[in-house]
PDB file of N, CA and C in Angstrom:
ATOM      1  N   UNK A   1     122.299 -32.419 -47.901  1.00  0.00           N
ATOM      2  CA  UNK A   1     121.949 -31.235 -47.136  1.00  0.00           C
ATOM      3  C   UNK A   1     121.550 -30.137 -48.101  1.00  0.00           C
ATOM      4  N   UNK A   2     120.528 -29.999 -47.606  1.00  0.00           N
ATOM      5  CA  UNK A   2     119.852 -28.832 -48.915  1.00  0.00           C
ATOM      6  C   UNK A   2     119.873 -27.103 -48.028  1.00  0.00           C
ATOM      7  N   UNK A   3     120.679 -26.153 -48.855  1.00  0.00           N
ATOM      8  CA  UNK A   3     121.006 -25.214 -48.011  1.00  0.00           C
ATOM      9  C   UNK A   3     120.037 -24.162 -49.328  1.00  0.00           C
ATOM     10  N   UNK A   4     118.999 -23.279 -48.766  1.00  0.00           N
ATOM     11  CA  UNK A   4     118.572 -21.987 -49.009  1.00  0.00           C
ATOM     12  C   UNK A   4     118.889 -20.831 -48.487  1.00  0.00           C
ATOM     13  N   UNK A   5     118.582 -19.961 -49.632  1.00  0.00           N
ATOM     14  CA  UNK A   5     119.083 -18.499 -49.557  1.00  0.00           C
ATOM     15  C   UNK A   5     117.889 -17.734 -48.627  1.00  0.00           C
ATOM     16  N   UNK A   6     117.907 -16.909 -47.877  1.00  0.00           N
ATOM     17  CA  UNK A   6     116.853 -16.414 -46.999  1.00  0.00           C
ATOM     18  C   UNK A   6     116.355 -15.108 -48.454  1.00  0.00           C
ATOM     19  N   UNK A   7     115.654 -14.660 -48.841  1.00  0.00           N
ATOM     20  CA  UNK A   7     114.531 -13.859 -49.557  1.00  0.00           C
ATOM     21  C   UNK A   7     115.028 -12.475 -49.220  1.00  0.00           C
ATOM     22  N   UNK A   8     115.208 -11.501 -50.015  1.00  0.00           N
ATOM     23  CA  UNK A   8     115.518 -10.009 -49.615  1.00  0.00           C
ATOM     24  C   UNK A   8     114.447  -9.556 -48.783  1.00  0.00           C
ATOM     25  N   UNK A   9     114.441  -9.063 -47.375  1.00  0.00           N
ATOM     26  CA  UNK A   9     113.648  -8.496 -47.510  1.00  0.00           C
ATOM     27  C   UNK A   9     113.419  -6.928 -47.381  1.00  0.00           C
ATOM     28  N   UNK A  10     111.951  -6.531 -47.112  1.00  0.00           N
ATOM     29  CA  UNK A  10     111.372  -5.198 -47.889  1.00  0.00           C
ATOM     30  C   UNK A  10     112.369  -4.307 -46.685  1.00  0.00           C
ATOM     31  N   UNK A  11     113.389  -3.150 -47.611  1.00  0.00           N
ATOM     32  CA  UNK A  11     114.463  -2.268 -47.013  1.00  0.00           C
ATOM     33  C   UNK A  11     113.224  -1.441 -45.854  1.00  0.00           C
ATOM     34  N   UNK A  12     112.089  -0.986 -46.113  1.00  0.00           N
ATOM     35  CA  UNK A  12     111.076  -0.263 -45.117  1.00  0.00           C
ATOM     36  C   UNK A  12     111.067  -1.071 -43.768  1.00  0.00           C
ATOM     37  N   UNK A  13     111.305  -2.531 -43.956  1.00  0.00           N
ATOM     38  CA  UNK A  13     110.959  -3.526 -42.486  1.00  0.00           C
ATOM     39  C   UNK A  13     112.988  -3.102 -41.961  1.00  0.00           C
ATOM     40  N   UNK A  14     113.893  -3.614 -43.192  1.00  0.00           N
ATOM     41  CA  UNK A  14     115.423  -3.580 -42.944  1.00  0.00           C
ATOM     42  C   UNK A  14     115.860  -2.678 -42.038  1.00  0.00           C
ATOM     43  N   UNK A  15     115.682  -1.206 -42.786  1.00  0.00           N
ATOM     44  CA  UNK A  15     115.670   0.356 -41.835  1.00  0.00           C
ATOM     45  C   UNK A  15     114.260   0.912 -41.238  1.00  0.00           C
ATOM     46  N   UNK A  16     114.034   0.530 -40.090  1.00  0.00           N
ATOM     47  CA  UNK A  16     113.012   1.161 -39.621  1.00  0.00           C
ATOM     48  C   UNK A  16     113.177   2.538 -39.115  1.00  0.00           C
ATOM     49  N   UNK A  17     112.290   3.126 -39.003  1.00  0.00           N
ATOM     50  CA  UNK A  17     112.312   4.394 -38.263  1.00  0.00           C
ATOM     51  C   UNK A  17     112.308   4.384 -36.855  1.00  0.00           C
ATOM     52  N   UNK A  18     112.789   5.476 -35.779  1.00  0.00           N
ATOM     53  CA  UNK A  18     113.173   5.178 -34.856  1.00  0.00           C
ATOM     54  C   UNK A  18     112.174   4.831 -33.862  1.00  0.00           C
ATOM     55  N   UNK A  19     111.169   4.772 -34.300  1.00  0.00           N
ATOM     56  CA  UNK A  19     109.994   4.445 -33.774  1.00  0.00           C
ATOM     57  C   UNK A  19     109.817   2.861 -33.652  1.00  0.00           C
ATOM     58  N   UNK A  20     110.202   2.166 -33.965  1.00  0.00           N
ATOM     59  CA  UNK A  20     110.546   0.519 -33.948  1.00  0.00           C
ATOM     60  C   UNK A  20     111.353  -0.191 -33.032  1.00  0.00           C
ATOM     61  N   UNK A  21     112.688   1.229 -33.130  1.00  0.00           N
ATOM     62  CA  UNK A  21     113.990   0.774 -31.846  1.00  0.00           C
ATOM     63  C   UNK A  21     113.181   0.642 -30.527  1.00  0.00           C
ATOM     64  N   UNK A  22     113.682   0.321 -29.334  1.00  0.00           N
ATOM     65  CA  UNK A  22     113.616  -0.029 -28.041  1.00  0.00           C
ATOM     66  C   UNK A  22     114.565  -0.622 -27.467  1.00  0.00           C
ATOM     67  N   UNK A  23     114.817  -0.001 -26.473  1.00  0.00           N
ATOM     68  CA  UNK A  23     115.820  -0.071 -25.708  1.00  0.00           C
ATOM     69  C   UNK A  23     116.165  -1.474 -25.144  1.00  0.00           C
ATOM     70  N   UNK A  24     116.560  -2.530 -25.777  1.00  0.00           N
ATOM     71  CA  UNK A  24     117.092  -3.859 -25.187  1.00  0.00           C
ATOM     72  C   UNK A  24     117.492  -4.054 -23.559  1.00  0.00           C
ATOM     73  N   UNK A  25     117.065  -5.259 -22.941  1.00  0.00           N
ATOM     74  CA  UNK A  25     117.709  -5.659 -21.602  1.00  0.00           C
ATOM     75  C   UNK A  25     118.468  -6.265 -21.680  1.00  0.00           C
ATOM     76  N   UNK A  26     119.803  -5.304 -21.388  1.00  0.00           N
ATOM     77  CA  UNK A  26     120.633  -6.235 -21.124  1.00  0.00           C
ATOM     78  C   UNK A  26     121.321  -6.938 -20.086  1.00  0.00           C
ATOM     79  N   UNK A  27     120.494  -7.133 -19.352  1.00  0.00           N
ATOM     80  CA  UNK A  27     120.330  -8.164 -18.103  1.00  0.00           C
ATOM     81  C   UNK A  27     120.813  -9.148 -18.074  1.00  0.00           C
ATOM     82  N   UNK A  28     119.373  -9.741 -19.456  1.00  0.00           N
ATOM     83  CA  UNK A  28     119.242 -10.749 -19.887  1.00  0.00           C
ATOM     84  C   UNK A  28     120.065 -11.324 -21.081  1.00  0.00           C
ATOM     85  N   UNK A  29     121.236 -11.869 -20.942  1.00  0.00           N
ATOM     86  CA  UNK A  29     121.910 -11.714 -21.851  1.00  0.00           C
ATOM     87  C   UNK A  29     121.112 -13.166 -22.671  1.00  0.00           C
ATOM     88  N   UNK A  30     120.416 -13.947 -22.546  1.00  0.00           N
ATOM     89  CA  UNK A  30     120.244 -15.364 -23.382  1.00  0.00           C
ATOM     90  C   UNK A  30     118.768 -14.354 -24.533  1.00  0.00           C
ATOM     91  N   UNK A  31     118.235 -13.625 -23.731  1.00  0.00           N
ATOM     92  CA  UNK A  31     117.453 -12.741 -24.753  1.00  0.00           C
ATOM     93  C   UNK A  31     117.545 -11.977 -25.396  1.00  0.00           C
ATOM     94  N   UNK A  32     118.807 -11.722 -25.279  1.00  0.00           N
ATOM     95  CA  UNK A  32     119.468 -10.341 -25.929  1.00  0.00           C
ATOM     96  C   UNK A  32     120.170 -11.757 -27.132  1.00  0.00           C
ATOM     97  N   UNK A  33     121.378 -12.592 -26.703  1.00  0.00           N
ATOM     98  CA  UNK A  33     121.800 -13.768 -27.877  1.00  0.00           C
ATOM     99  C   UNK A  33     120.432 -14.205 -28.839  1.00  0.00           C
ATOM    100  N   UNK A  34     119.765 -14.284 -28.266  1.00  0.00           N
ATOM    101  CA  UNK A  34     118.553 -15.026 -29.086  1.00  0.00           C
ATOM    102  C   UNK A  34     118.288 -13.784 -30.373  1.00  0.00           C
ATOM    103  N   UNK A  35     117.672 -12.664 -29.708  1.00  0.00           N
ATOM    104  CA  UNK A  35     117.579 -11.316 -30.541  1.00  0.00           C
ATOM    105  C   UNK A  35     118.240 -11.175 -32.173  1.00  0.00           C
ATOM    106  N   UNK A  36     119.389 -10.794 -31.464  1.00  0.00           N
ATOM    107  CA  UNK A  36     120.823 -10.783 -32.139  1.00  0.00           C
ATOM    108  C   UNK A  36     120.683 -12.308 -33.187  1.00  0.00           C
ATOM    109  N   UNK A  37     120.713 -12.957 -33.108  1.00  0.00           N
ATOM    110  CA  UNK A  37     120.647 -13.986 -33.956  1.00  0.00           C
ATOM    111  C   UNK A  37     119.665 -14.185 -34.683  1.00  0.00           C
ATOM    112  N   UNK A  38     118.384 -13.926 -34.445  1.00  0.00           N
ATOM    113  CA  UNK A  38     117.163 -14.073 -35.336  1.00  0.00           C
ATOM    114  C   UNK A  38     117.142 -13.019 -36.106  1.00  0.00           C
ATOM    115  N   UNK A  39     117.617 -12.001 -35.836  1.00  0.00           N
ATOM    116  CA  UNK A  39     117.778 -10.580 -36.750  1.00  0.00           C
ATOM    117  C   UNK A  39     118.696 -11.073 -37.847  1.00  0.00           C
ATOM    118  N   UNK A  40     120.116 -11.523 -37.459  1.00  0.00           N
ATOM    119  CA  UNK A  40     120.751 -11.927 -38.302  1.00  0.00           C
ATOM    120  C   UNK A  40     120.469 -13.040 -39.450  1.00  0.00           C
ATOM    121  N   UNK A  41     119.609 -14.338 -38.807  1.00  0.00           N
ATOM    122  CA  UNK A  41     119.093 -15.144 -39.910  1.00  0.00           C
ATOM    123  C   UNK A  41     118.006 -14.619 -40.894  1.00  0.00           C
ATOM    124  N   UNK A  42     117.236 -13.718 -40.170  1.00  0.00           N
ATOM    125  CA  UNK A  42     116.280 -13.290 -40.631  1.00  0.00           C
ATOM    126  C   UNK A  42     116.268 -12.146 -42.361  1.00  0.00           C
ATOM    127  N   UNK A  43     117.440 -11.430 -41.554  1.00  0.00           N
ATOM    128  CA  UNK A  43     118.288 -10.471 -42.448  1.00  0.00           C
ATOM    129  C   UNK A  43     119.350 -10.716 -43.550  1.00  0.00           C
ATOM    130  N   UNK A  44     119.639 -12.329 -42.824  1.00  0.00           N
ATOM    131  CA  UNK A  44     121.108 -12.329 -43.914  1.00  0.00           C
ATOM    132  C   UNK A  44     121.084 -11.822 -45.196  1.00  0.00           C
ATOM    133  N   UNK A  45     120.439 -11.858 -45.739  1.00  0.00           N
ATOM    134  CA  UNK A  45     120.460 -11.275 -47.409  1.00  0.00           C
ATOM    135  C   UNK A  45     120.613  -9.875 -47.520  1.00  0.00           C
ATOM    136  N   UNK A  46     119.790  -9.078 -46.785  1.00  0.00           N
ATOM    137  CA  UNK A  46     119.947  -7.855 -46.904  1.00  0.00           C
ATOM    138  C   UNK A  46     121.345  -7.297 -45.756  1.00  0.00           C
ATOM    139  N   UNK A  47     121.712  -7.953 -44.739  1.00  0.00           N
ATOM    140  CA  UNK A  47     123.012  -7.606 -44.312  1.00  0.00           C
ATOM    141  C   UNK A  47     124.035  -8.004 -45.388  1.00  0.00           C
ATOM    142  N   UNK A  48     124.329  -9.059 -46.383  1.00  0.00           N
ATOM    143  CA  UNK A  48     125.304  -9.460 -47.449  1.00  0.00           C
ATOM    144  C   UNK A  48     125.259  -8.658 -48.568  1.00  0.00           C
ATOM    145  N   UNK A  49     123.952  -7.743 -48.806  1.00  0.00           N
ATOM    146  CA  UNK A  49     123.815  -6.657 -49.831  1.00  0.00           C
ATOM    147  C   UNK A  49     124.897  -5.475 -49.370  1.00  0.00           C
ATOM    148  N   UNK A  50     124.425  -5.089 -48.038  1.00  0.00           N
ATOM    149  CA  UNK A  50     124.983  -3.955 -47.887  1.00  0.00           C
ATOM    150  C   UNK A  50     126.393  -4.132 -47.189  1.00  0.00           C
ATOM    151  N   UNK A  51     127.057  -5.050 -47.003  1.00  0.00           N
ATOM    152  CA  UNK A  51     128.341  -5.216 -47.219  1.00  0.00           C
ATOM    153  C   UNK A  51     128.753  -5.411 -48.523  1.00  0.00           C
ATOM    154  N   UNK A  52     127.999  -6.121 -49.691  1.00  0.00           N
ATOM    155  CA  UNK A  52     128.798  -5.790 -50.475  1.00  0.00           C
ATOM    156  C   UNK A  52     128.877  -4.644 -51.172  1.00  0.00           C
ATOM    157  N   UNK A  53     127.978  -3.654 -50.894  1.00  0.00           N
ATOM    158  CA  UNK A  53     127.983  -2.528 -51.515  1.00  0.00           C
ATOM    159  C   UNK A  53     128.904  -1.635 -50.939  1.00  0.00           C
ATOM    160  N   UNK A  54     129.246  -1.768 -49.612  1.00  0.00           N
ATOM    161  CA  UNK A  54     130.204  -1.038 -49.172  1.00  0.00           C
ATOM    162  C   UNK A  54     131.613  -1.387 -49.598  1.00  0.00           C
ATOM    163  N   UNK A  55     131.770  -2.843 -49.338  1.00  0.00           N
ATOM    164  CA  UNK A  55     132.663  -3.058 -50.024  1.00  0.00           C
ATOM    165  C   UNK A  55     133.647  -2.804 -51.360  1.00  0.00           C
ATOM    166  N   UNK A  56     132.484  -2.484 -52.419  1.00  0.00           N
ATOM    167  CA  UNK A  56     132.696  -2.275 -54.021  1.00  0.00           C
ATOM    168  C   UNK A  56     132.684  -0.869 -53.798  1.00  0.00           C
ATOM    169  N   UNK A  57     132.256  -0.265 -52.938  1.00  0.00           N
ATOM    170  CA  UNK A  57     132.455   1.427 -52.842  1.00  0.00           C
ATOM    171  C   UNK A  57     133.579   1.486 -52.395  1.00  0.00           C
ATOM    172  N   UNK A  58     134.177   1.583 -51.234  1.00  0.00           N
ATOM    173  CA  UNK A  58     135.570   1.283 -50.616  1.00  0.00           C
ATOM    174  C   UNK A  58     136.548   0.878 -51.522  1.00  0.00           C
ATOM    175  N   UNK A  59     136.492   0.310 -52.257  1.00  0.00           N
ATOM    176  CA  UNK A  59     137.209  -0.665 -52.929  1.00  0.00           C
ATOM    177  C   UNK A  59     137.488   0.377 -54.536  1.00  0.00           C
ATOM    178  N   UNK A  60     136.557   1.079 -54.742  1.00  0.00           N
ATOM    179  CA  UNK A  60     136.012   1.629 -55.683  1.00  0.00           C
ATOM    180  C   UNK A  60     136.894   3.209 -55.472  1.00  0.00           C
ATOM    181  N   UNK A  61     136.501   3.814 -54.238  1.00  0.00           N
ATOM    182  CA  UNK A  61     137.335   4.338 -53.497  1.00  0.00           C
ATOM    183  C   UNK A  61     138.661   4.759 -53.181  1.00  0.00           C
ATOM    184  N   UNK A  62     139.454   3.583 -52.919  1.00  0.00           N
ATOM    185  CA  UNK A  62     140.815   3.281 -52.543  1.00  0.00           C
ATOM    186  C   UNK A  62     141.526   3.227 -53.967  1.00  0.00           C
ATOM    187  N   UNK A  63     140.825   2.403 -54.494  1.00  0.00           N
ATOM    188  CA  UNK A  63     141.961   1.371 -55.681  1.00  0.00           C
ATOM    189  C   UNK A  63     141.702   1.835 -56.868  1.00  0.00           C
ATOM    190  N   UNK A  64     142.650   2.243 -57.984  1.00  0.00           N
ATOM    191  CA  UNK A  64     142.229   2.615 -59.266  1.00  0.00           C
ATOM    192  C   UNK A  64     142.384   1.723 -59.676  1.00  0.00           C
ATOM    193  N   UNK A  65     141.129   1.865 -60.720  1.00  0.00           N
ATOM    194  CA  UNK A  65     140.582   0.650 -61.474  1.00  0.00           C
ATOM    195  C   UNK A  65     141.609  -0.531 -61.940  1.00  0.00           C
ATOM    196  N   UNK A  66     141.953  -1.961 -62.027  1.00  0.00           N
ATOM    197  CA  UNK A  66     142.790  -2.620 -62.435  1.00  0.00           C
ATOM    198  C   UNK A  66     143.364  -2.016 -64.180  1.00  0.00           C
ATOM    199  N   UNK A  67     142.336  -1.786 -64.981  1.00  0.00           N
ATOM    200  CA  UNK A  67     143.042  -1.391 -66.195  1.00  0.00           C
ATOM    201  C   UNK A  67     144.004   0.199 -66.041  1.00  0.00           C
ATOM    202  N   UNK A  68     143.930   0.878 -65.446  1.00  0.00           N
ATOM    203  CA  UNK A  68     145.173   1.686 -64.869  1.00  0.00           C
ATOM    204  C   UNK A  68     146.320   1.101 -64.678  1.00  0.00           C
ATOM    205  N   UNK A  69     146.654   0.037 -63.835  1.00  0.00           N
ATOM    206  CA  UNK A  69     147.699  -0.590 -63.806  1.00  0.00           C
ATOM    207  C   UNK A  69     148.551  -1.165 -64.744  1.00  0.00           C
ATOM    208  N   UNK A  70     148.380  -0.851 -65.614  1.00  0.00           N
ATOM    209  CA  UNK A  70     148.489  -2.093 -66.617  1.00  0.00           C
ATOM    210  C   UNK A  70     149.057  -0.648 -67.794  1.00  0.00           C
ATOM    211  N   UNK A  71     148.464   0.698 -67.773  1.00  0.00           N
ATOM    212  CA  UNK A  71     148.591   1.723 -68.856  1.00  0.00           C
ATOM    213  C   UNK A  71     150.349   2.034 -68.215  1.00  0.00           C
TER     214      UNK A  71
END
């Protein structure tokens, strides 16, 4: 099983301006699941960036540095 990484893509397509949004039906919930999921495959790379950046900020944040612990 050969597994690839999806490609960063360009942060201008990632964050659009609000001019892109539109108001979803949610009626339709199998079009709304479908949505939601192709965004996500589509995105994974750039959604795993910006968790980890939040992450290492938070983290960065909260916790003094491991060599503190140790003085």
């Amino acid at each position: 099983m050969d597994v690839n990484i999806a490609p960063l893509r360009a942060w201008d397509d990632f964050f659009p301006g609000s001019d892109r949004f539109a108001r979803p039906d949610f009626r339709d919930i199998s079009k709304w699941n479908n949505r939601v999921v192709s965004n996500l495959l589509y995105y994974q790379t750039n959604y795993l960036v910006v968790a980890a950046m939040m992450i290492s900020v938070t983290k960065e944040n909260h916790h003094p540095p491991i060599i503190t612990l140790f003085l």
